[in-house]
PDB file of N, CA and C in Angstrom:
ATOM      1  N   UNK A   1     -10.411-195.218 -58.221  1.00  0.00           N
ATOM      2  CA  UNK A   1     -11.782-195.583 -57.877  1.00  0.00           C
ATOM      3  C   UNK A   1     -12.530-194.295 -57.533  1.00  0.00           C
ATOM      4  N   UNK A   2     -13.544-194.100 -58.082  1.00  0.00           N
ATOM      5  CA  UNK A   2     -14.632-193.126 -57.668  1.00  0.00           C
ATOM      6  C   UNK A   2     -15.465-193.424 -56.592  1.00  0.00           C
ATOM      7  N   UNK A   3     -16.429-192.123 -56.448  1.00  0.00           N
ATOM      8  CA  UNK A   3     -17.505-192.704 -55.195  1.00  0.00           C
ATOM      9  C   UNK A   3     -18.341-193.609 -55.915  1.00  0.00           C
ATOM     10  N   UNK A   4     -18.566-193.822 -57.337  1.00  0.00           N
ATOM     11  CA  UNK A   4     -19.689-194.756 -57.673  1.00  0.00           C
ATOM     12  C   UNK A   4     -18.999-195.866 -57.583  1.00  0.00           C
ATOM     13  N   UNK A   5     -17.887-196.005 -57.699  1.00  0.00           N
ATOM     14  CA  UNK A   5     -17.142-197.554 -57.552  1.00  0.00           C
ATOM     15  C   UNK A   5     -16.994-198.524 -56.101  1.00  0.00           C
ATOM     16  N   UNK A   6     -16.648-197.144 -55.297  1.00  0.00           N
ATOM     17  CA  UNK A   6     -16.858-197.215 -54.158  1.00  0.00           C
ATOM     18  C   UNK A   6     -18.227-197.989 -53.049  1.00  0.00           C
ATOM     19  N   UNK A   7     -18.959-197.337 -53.686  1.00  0.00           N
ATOM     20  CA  UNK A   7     -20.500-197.145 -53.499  1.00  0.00           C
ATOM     21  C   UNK A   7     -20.948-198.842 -53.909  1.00  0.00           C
ATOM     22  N   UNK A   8     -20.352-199.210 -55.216  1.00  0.00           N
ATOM     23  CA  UNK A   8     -20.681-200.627 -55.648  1.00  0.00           C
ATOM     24  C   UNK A   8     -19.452-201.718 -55.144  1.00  0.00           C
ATOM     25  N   UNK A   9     -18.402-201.561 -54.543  1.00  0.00           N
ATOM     26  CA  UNK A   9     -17.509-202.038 -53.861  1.00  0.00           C
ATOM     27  C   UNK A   9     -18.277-202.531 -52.287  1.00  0.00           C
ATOM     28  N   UNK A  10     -18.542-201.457 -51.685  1.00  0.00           N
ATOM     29  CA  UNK A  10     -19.340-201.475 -50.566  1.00  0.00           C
ATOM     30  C   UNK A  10     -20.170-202.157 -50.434  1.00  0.00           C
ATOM     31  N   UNK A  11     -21.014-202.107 -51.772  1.00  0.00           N
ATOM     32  CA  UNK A  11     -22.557-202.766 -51.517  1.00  0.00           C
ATOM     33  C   UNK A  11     -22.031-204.422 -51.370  1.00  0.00           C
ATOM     34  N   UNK A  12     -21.205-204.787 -52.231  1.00  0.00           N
ATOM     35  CA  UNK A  12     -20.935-206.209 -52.477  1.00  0.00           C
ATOM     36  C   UNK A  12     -20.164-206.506 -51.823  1.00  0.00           C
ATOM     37  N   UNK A  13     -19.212-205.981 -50.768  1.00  0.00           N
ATOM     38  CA  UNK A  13     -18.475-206.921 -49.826  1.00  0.00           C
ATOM     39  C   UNK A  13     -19.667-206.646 -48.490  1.00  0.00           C
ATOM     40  N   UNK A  14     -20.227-205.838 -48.222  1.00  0.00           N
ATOM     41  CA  UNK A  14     -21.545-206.347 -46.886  1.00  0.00           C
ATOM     42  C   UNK A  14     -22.681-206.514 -47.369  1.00  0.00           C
ATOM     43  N   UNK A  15     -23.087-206.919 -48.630  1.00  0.00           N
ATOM     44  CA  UNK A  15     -24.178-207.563 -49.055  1.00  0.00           C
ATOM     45  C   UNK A  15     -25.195-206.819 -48.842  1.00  0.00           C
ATOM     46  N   UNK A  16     -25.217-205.872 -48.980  1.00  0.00           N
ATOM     47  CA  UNK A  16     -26.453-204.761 -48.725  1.00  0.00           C
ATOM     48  C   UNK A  16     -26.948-203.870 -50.198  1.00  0.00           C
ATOM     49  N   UNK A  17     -27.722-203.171 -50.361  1.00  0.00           N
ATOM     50  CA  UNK A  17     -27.684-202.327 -51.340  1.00  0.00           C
ATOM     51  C   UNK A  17     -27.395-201.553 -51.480  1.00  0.00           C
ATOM     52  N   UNK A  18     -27.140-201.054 -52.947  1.00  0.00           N
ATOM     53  CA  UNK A  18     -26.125-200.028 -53.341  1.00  0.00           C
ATOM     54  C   UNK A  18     -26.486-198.489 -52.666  1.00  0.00           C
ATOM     55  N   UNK A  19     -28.429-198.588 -52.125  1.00  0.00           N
ATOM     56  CA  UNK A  19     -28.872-197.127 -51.869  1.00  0.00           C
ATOM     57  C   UNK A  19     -27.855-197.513 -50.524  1.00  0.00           C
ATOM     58  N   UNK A  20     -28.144-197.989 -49.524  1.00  0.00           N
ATOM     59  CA  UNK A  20     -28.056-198.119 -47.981  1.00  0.00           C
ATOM     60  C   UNK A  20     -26.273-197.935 -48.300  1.00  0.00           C
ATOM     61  N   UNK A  21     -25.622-198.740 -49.315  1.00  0.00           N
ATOM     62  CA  UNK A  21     -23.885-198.363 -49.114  1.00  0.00           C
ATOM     63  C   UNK A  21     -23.757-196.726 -49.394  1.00  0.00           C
ATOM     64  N   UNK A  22     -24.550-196.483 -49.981  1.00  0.00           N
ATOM     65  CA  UNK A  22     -24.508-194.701 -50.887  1.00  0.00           C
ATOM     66  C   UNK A  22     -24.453-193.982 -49.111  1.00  0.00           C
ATOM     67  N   UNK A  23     -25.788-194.376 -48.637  1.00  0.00           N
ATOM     68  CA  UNK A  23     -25.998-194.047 -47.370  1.00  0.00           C
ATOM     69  C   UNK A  23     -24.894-193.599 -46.225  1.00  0.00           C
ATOM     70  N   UNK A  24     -24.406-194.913 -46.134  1.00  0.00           N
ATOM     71  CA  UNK A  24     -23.440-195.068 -45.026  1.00  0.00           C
ATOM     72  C   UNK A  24     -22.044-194.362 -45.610  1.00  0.00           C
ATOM     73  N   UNK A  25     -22.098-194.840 -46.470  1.00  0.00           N
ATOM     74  CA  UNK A  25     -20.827-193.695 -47.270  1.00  0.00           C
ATOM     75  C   UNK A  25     -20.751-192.333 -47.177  1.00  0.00           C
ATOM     76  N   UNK A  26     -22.446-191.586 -47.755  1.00  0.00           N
ATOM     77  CA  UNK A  26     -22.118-190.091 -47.079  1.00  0.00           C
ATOM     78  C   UNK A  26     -22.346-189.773 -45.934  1.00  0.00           C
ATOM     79  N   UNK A  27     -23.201-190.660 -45.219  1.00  0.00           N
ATOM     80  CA  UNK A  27     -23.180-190.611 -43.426  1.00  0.00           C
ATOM     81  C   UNK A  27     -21.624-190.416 -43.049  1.00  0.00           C
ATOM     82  N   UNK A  28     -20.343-191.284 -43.186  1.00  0.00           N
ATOM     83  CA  UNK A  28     -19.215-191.464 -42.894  1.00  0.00           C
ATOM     84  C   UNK A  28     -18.241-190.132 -43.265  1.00  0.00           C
ATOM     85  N   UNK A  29     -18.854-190.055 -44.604  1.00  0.00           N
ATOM     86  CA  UNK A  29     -18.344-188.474 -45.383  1.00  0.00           C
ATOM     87  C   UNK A  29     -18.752-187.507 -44.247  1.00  0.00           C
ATOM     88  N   UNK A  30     -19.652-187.193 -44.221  1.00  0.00           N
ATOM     89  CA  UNK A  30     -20.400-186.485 -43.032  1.00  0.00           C
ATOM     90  C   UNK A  30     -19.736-185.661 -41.918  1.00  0.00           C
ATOM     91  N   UNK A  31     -19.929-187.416 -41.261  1.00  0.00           N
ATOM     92  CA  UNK A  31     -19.227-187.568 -40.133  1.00  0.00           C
ATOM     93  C   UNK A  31     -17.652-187.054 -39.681  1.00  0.00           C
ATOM     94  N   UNK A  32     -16.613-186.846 -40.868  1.00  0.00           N
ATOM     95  CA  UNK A  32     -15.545-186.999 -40.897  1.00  0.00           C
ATOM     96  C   UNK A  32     -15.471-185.506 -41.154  1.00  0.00           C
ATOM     97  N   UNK A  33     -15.607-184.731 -41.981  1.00  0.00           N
ATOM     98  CA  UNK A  33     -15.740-183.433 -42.058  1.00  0.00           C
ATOM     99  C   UNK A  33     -15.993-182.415 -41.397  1.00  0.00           C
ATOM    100  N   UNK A  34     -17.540-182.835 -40.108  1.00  0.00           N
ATOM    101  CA  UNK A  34     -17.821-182.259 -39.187  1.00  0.00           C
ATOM    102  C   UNK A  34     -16.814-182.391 -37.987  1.00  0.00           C
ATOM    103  N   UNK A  35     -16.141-183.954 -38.184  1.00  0.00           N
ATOM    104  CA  UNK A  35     -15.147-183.390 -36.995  1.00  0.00           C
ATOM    105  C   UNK A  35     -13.542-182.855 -37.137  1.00  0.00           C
ATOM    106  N   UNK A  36     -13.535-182.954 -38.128  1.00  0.00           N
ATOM    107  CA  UNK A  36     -12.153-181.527 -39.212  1.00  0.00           C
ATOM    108  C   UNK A  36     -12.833-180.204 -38.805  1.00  0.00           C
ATOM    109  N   UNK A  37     -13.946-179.993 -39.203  1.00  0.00           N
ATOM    110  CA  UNK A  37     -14.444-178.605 -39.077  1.00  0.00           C
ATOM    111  C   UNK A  37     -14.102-178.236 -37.654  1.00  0.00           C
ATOM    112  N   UNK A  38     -14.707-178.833 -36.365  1.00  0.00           N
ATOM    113  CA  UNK A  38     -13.589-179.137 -35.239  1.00  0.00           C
ATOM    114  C   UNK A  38     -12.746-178.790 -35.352  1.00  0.00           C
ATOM    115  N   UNK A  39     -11.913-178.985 -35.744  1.00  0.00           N
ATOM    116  CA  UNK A  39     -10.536-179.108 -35.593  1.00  0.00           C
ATOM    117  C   UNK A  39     -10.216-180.860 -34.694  1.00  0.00           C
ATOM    118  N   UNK A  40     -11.059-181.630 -34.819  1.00  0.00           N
ATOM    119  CA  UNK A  40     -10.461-182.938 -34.580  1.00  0.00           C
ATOM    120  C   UNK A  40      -9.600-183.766 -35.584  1.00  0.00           C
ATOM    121  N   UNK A  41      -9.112-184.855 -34.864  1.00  0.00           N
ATOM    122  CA  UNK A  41      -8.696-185.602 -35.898  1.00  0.00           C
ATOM    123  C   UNK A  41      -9.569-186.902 -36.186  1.00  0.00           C
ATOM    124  N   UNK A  42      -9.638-187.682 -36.781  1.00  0.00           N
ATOM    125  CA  UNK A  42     -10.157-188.584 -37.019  1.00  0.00           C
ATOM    126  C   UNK A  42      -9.061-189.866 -37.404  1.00  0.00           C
ATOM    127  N   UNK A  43      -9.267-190.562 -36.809  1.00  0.00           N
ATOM    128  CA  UNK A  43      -8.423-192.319 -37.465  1.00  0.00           C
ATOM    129  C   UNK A  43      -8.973-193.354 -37.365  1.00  0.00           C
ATOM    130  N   UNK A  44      -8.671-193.624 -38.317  1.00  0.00           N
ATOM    131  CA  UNK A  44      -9.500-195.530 -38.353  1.00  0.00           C
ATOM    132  C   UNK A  44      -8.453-196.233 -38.508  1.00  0.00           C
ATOM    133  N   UNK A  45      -8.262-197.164 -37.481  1.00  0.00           N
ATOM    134  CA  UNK A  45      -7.030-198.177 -37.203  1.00  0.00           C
ATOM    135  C   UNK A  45      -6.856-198.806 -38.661  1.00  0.00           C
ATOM    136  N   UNK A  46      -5.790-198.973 -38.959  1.00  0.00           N
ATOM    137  CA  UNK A  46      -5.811-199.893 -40.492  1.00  0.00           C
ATOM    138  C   UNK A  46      -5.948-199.159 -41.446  1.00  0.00           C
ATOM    139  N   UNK A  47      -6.392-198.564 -41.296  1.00  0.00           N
ATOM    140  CA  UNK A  47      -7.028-197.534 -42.836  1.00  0.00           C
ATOM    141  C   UNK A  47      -6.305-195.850 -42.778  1.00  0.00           C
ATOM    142  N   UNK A  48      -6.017-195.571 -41.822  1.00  0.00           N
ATOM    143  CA  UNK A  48      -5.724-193.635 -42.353  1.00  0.00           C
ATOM    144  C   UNK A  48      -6.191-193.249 -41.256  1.00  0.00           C
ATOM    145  N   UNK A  49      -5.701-191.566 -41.559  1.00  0.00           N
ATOM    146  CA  UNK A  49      -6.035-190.770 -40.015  1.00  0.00           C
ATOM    147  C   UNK A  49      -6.147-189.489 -41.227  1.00  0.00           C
ATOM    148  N   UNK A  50      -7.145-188.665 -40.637  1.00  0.00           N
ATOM    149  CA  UNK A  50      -7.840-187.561 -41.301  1.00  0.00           C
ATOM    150  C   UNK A  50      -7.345-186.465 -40.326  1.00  0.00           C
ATOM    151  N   UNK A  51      -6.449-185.118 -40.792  1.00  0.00           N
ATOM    152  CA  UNK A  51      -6.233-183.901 -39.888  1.00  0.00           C
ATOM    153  C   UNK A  51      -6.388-183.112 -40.635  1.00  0.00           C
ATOM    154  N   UNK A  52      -6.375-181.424 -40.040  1.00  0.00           N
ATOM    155  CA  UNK A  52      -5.892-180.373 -40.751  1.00  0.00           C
ATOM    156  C   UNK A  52      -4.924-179.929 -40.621  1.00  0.00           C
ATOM    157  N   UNK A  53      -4.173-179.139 -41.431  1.00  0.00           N
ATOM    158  CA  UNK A  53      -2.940-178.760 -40.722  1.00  0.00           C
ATOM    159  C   UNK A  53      -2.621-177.523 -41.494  1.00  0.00           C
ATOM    160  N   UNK A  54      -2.367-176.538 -41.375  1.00  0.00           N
ATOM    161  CA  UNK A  54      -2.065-175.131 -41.601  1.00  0.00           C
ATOM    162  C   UNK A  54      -0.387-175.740 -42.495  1.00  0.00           C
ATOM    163  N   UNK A  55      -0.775-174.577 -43.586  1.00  0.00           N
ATOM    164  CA  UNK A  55      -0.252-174.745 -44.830  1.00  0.00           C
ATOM    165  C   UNK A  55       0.352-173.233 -44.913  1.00  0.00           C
ATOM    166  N   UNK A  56       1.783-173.556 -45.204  1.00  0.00           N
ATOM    167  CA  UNK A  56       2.611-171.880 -45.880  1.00  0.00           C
ATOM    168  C   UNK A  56       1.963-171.461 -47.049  1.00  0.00           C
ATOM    169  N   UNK A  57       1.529-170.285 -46.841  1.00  0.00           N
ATOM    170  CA  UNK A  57       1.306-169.663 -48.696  1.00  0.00           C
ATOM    171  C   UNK A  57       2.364-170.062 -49.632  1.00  0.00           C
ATOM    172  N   UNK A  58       1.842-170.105 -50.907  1.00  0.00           N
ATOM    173  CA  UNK A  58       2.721-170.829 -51.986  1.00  0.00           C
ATOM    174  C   UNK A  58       1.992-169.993 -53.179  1.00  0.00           C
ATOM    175  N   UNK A  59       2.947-170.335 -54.523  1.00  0.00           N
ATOM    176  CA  UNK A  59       2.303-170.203 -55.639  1.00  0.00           C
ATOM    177  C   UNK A  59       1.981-171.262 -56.062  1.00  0.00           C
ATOM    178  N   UNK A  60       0.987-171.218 -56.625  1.00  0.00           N
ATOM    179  CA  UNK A  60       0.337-172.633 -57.514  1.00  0.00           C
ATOM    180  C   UNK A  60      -0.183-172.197 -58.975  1.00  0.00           C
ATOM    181  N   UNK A  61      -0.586-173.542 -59.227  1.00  0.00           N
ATOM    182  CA  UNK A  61      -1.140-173.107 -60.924  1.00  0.00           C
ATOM    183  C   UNK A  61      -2.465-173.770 -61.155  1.00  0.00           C
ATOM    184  N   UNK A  62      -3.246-173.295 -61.768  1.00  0.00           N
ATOM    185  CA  UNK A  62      -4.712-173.339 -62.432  1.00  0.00           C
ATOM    186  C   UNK A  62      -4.689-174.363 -63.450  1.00  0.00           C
ATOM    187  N   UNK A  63      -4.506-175.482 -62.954  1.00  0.00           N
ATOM    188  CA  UNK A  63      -4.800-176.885 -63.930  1.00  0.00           C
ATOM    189  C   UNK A  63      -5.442-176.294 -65.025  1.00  0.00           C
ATOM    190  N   UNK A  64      -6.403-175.526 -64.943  1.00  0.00           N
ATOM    191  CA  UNK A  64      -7.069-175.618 -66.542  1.00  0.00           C
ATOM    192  C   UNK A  64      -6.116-174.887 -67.582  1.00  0.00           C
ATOM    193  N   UNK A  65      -5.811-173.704 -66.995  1.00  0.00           N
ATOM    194  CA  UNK A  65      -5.120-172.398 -68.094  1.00  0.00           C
ATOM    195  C   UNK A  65      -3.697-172.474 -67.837  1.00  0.00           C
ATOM    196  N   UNK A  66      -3.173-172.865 -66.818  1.00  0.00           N
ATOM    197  CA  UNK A  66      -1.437-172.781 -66.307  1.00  0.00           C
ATOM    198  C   UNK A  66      -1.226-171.785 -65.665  1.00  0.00           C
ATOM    199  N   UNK A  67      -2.147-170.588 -65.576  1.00  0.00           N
ATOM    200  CA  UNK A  67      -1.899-169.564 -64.983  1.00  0.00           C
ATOM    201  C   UNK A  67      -1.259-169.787 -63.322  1.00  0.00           C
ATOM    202  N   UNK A  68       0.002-168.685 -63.157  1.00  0.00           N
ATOM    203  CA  UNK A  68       0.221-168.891 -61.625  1.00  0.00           C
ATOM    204  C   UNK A  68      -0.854-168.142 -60.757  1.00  0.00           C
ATOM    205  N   UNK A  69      -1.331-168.862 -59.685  1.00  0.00           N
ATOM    206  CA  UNK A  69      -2.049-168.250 -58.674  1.00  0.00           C
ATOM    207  C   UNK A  69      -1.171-168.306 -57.459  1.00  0.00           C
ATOM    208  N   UNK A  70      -1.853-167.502 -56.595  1.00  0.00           N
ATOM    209  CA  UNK A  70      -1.450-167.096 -55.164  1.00  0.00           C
ATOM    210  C   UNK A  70      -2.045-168.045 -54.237  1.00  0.00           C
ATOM    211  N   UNK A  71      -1.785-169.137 -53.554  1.00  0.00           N
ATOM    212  CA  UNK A  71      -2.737-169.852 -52.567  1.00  0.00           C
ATOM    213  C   UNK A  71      -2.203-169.258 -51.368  1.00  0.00           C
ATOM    214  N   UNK A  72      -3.319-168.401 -50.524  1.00  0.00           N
ATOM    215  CA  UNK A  72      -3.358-168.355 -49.138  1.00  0.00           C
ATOM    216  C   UNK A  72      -2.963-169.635 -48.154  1.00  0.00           C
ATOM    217  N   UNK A  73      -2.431-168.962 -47.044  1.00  0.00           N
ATOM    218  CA  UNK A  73      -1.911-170.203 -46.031  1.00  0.00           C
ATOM    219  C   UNK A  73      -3.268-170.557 -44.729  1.00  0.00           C
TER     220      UNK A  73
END
């Protein structure tokens, strides 16, 4: 599911419109980011818990070309 699916998921289970679900959706986006940027956590009972968490450097690869890259920790 995408955000446009999302967005039309939303609108039709609280009966509102698709602008006002768009709304509350990136209000929530928002919301959730600014308190990561924090360093908070965020959880919504039932649904997930949002953290950051410091990551070992690794090698990775460049989906487009395969090339190995270096990801910082």
């Amino acid at each position: 599911m995408n955000k446009t699916e999302l967005i039309d998921a939303m609108a039709d289970s609280a009966d509102i419109s698709k602008a006002a679900a768009g709304r509350a959706l990136d209000g929530m986006i928002e919301a959730i980011t600014g308190a990561l940027k924090k360093d908070d956590q965020v959880t919504i009972v039932g649904f997930g818990s949002f953290s950051v968490r410091e990551r070992a450097a690794r090698t990775g690869r460049n989906p487009q070309t395969g090339q190995a890259i270096e990801i910082k920790a």
